[in-house]
C-alpha atoms as a PDB file:
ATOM      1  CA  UNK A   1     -14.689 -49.266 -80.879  1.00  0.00           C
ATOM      2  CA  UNK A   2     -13.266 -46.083 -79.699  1.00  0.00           C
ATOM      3  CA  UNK A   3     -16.228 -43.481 -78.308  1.00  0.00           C
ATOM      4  CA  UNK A   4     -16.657 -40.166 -76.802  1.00  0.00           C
ATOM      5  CA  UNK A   5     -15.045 -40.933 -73.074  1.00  0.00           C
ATOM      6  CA  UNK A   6     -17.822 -38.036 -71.618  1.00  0.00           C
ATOM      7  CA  UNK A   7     -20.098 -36.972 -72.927  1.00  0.00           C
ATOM      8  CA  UNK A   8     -19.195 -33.116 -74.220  1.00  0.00           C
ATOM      9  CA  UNK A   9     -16.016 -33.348 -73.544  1.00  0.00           C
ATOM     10  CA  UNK A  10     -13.016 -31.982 -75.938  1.00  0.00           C
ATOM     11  CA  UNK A  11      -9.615 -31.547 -75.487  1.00  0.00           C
ATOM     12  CA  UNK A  12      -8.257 -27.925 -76.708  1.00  0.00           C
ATOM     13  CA  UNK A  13      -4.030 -27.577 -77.334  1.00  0.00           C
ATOM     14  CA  UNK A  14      -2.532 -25.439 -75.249  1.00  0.00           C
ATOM     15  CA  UNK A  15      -2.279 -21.706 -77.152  1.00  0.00           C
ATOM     16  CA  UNK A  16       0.136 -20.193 -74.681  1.00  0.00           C
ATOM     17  CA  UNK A  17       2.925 -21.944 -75.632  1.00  0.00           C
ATOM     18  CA  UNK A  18       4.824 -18.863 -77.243  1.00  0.00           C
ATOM     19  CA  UNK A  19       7.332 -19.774 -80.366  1.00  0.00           C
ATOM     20  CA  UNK A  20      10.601 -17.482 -81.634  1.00  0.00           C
ATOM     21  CA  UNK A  21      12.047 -18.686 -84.929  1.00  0.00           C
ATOM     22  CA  UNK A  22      15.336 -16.068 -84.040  1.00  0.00           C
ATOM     23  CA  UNK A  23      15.608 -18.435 -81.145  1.00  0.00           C
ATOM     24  CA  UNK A  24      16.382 -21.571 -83.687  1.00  0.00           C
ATOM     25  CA  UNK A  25      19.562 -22.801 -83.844  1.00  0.00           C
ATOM     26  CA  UNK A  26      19.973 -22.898 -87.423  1.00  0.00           C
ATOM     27  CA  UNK A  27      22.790 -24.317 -89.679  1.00  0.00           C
ATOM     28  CA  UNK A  28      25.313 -22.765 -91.546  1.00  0.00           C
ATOM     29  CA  UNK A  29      23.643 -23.527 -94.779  1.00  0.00           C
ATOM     30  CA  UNK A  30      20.765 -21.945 -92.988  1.00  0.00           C
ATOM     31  CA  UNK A  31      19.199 -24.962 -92.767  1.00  0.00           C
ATOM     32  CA  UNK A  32      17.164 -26.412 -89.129  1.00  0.00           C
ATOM     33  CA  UNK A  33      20.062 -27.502 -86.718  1.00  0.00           C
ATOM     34  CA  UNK A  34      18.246 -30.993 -85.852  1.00  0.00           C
ATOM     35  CA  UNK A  35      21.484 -32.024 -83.983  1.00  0.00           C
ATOM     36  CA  UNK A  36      21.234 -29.010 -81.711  1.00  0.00           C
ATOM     37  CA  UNK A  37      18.311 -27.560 -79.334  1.00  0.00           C
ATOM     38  CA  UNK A  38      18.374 -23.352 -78.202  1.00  0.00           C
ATOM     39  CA  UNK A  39      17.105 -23.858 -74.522  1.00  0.00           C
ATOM     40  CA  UNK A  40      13.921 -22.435 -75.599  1.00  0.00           C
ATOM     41  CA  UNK A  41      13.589 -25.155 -78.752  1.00  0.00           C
ATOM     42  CA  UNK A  42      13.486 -27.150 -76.127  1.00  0.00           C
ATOM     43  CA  UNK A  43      11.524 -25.656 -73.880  1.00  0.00           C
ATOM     44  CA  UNK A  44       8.677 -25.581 -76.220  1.00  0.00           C
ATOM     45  CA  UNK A  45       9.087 -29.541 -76.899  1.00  0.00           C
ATOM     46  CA  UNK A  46       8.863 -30.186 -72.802  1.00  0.00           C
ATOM     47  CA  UNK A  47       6.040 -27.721 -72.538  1.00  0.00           C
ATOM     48  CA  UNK A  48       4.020 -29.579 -75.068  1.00  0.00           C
ATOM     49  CA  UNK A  49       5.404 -33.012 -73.816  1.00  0.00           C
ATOM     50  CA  UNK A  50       4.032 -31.910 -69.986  1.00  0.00           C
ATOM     51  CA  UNK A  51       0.336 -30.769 -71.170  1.00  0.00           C
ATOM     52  CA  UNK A  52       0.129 -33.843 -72.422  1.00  0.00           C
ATOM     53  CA  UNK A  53       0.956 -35.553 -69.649  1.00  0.00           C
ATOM     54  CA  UNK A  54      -0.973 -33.773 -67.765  1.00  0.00           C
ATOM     55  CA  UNK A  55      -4.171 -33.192 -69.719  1.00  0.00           C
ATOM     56  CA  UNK A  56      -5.362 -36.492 -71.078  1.00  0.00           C
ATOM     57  CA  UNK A  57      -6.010 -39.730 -70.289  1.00  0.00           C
ATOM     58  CA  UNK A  58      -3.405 -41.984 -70.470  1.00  0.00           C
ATOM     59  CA  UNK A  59      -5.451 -44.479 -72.648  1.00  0.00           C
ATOM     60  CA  UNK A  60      -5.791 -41.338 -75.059  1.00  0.00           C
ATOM     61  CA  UNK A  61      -2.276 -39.595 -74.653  1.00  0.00           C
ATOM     62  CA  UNK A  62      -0.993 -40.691 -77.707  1.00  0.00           C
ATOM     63  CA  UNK A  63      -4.088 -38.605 -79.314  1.00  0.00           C
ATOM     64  CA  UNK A  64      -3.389 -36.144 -76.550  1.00  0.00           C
ATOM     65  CA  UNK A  65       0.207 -35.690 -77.725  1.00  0.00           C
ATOM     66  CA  UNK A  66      -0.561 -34.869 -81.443  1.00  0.00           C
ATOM     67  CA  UNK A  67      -3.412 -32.851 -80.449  1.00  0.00           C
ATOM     68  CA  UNK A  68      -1.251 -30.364 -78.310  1.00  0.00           C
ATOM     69  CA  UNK A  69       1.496 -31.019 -81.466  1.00  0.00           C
ATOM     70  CA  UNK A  70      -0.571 -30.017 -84.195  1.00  0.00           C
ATOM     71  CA  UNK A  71      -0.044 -26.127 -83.248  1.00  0.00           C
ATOM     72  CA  UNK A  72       3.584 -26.235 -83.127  1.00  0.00           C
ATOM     73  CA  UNK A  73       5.599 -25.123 -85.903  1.00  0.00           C
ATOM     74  CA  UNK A  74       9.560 -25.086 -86.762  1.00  0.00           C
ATOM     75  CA  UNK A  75      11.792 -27.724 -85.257  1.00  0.00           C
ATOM     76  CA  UNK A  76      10.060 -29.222 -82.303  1.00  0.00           C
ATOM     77  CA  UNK A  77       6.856 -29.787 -84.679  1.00  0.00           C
ATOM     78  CA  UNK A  78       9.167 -31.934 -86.323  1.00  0.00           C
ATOM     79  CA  UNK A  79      10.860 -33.447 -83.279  1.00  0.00           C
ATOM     80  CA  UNK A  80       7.152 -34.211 -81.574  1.00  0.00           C
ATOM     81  CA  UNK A  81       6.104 -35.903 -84.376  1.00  0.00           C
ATOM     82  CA  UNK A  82       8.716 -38.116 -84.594  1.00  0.00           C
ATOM     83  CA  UNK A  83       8.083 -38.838 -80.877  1.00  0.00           C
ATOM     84  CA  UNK A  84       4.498 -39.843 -81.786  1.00  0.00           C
ATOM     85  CA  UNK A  85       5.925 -41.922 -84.178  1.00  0.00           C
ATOM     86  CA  UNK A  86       8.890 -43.833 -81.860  1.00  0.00           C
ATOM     87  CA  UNK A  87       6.496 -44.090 -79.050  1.00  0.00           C
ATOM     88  CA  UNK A  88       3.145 -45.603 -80.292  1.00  0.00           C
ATOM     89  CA  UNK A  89       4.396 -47.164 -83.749  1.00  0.00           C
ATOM     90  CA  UNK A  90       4.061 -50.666 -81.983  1.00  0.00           C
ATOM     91  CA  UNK A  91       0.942 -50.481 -80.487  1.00  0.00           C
ATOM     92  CA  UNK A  92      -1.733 -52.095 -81.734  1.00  0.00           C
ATOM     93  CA  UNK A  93      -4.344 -49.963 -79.926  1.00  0.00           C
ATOM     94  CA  UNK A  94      -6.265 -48.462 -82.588  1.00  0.00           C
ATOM     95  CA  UNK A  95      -6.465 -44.584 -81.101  1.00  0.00           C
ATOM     96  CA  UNK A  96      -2.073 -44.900 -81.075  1.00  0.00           C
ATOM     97  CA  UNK A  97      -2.305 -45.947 -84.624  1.00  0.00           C
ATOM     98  CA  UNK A  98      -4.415 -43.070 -85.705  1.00  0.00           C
ATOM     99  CA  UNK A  99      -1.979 -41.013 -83.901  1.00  0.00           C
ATOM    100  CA  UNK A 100       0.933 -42.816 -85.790  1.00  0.00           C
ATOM    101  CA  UNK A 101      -1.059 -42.072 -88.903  1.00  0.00           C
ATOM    102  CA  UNK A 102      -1.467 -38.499 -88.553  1.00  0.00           C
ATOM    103  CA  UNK A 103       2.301 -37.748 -87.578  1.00  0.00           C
ATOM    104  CA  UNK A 104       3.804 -39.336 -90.716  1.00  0.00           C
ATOM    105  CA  UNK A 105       0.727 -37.416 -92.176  1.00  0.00           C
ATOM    106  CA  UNK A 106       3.129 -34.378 -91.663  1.00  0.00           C
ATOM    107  CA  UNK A 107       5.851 -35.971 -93.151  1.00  0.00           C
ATOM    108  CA  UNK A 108       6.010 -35.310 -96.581  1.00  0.00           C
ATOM    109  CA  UNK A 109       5.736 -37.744 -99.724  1.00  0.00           C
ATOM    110  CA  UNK A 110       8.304 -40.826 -98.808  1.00  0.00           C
ATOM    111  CA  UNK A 111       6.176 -41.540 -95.822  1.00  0.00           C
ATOM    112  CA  UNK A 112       2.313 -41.074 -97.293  1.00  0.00           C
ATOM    113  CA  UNK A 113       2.229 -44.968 -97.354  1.00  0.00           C
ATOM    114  CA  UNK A 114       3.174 -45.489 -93.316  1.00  0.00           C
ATOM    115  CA  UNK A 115       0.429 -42.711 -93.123  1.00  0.00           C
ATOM    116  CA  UNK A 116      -2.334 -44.568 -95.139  1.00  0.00           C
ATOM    117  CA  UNK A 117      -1.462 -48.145 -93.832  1.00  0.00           C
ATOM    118  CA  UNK A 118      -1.720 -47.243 -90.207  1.00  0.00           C
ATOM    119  CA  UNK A 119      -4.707 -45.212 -90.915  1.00  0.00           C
ATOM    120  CA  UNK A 120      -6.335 -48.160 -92.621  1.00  0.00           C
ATOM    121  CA  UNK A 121      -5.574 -50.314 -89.663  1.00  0.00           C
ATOM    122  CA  UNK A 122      -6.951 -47.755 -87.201  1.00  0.00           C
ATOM    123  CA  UNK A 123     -10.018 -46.234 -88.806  1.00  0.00           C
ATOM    124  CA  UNK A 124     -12.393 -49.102 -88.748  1.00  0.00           C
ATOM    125  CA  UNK A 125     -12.680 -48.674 -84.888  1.00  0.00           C
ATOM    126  CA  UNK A 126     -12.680 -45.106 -84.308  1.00  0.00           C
ATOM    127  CA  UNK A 127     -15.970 -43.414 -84.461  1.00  0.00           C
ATOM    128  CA  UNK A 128     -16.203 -39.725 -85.303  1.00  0.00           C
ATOM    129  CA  UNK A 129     -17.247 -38.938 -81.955  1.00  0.00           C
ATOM    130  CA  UNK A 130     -14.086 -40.069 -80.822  1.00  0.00           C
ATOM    131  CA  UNK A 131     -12.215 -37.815 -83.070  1.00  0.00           C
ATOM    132  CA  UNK A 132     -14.600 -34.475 -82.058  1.00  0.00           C
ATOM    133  CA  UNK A 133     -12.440 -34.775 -78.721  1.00  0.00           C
ATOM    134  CA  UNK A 134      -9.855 -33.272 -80.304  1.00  0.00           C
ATOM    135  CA  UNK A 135      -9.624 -29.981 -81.395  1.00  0.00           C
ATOM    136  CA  UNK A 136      -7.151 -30.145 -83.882  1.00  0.00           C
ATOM    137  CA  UNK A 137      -8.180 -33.641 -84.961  1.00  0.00           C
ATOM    138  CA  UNK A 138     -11.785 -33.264 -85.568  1.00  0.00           C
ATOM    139  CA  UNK A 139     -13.806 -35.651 -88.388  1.00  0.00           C
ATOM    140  CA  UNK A 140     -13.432 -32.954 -90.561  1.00  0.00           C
ATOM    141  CA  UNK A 141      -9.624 -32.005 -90.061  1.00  0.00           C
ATOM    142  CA  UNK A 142      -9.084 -36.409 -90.416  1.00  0.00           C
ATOM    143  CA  UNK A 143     -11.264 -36.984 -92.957  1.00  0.00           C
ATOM    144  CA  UNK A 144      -9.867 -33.827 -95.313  1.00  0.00           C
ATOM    145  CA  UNK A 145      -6.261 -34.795 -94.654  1.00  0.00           C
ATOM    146  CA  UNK A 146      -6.153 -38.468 -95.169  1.00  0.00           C
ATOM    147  CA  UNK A 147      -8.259 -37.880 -98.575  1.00  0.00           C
ATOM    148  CA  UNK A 148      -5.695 -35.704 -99.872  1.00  0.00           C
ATOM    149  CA  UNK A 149      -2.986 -38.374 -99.117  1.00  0.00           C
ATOM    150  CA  UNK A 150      -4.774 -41.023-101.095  1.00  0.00           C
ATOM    151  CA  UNK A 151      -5.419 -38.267-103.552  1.00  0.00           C
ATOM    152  CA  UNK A 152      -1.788 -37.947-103.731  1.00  0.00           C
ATOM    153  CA  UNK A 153      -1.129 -41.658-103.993  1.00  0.00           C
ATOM    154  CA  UNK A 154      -3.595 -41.902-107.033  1.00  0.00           C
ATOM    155  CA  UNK A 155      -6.150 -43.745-105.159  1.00  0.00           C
ATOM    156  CA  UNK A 156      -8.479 -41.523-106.044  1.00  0.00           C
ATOM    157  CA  UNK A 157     -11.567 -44.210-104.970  1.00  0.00           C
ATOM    158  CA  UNK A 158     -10.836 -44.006-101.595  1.00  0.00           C
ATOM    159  CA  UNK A 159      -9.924 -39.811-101.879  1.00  0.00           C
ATOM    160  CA  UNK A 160     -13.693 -38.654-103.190  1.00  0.00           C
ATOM    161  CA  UNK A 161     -15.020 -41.350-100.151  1.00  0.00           C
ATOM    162  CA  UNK A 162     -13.377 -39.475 -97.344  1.00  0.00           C
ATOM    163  CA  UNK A 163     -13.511 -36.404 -98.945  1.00  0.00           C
ATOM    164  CA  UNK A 164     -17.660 -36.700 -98.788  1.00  0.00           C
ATOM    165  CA  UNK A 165     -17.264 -37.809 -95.468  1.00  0.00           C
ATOM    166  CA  UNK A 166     -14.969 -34.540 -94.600  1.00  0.00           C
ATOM    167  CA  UNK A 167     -18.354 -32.572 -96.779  1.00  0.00           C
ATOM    168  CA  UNK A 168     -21.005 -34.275 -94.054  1.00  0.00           C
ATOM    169  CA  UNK A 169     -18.681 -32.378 -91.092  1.00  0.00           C
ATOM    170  CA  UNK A 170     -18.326 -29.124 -93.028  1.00  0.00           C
ATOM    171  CA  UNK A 171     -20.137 -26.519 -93.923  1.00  0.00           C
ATOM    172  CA  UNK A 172     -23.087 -27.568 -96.702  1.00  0.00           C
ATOM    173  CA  UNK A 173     -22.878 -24.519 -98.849  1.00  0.00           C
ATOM    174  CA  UNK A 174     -18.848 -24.854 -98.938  1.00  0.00           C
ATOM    175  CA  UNK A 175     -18.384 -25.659-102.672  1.00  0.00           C
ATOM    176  CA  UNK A 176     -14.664 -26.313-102.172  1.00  0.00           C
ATOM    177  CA  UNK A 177     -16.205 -30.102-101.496  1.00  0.00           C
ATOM    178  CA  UNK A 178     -18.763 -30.926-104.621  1.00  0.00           C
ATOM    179  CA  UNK A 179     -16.004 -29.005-106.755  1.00  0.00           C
ATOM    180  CA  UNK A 180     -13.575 -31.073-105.635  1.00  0.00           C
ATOM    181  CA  UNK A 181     -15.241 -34.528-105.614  1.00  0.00           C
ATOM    182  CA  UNK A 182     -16.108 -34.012-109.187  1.00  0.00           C
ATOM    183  CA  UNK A 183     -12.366 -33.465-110.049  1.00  0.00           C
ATOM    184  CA  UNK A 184     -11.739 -36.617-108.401  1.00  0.00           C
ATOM    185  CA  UNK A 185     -14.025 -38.386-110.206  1.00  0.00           C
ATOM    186  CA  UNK A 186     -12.417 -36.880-113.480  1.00  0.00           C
ATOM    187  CA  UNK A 187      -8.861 -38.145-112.426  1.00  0.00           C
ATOM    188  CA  UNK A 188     -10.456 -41.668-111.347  1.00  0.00           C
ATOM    189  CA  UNK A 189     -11.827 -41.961-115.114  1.00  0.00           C
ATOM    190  CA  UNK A 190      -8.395 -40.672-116.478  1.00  0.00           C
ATOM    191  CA  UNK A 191      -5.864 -41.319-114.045  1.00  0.00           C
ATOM    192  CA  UNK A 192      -2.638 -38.967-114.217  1.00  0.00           C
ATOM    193  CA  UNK A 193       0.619 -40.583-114.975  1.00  0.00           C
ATOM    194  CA  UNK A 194       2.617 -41.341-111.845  1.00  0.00           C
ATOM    195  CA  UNK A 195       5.853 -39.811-110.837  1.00  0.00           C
ATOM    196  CA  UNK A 196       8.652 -41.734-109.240  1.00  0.00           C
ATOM    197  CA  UNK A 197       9.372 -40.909-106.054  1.00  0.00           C
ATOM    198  CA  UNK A 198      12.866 -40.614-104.260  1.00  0.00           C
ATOM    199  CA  UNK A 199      13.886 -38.777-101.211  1.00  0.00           C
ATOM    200  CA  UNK A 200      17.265 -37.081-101.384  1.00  0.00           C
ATOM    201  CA  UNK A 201      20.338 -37.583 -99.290  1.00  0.00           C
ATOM    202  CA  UNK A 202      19.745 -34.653 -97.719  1.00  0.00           C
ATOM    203  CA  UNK A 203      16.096 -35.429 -97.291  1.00  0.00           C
ATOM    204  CA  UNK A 204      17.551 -38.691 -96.140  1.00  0.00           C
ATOM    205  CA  UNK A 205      20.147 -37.502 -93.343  1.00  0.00           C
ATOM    206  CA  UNK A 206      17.456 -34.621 -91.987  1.00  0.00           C
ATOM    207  CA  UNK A 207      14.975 -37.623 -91.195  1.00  0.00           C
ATOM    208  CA  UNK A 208      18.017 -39.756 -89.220  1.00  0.00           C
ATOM    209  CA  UNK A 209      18.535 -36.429 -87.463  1.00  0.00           C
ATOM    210  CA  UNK A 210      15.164 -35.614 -86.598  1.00  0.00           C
ATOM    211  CA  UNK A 211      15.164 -39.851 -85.391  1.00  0.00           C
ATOM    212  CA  UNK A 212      17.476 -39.328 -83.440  1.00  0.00           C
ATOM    213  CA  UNK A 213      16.387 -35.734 -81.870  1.00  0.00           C
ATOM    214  CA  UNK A 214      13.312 -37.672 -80.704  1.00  0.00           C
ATOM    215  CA  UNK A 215      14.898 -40.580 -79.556  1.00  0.00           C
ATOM    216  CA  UNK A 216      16.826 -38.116 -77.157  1.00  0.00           C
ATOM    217  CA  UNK A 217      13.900 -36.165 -75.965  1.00  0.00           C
ATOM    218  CA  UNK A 218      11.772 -39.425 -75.080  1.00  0.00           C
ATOM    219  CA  UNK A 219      14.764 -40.742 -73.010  1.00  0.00           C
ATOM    220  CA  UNK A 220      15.255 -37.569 -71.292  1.00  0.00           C
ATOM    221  CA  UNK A 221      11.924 -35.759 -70.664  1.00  0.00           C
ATOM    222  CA  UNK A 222       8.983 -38.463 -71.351  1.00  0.00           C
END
């Protein structure tokens, strides 16, 4: 079971890791470039990569690395995410599953299942003390994401559970949560009809890009 390493302790991202979107390479269709890095792209993906590194644990970098990731926006969110994904995907350590869960988290629709099935393999043995290690990962920020996937997925059983759970880390009086919860419960008695899903081929060939982007950033800076 994964615990609170000391007592007190949590991990904050690093917040002075500056970001320019007019230093993107984009495409021509004004689409993100994901087969091309500006040298500050990339400085912003080996800034992250290195406060990892240098931060946590190396039994907890896998959490480290999506902590200090959550922050990031434009390409190189996409790009470290990934690398979450490429690195720890095999593990069977619980803490690199979560961390696997929460990247394709950010993924969009075609990969909400990955997300779910490595958080259901990971969740069991992390405690929530674990989790209040990590600034951008706390019970709360967990709890409320992972209940909107299964909300998503029409598993709306398992949505209103974490979603109380997210409720016993938030604020009491918040009545986003009991507002919520009850229409849950309404969708569980009358489920909404489900909607195929199917990513595009453009959807398709960003995602081998972005694969690939990370596969060349682990090789070369991790």
């Amino acid at each position: 079971m994964f615990d609170s390493a000391r007592k007190g302790q949590v991990y904050y991202p690093e917040h002075d890791i500056q970001q320019n979107v007019n230093q993107s390479i984009i495409s021509e269709k004004h689409h993100y470039d994901m087969t091309r890095f500006s040298s500050h792209e990339t400085g912003v993906i080996v800034a992250v990569l290195n406060a990892a590194k240098a931060k946590y644990p190396r039994r907890y970098l896998s959490m480290g690395l999506a902590n200090e990731s959550y922050p990031i926006v434009y390409k190189p969110r996409y790009v470290l995410h990934e690398m979450i994904i490429q690195l720890y995907a095999s593990s069977r350590r619980p803490v690199d599953r979560l961390s696997v869960a929460l990247a394709y988290a950010t993924k969009g629709a075609h990969f909400r299942p990955l997300a779910i099935q490595y958080f259901e393999t990971s969740i069991p043995y992390i405690r929530p003390s674990f989790m209040s290690q990590f600034w951008m990962y706390s019970p709360l920020c967990v709890y409320s994401t992972f209940s909107k996937l299964y909300e998503s997925e029409h598993d709306y059983a398992k949505a209103i559970h974490y979603l109380e759970l997210a409720w016993h880390y938030g604020e009491a009086d918040n009545s986003y949560f009991p507002k919520h919860i009850d229409e849950l419960r309404v969708k569980l008695e009358h489920p909404p009809k489900r909607r195929p899903r199917k990513p595009t081929e453009e959807q398709l060939q960003f995602e081998k890009e972005v694969t690939q982007a990370a596969r060349y950033f682990i090789q070369k800076y991790w």
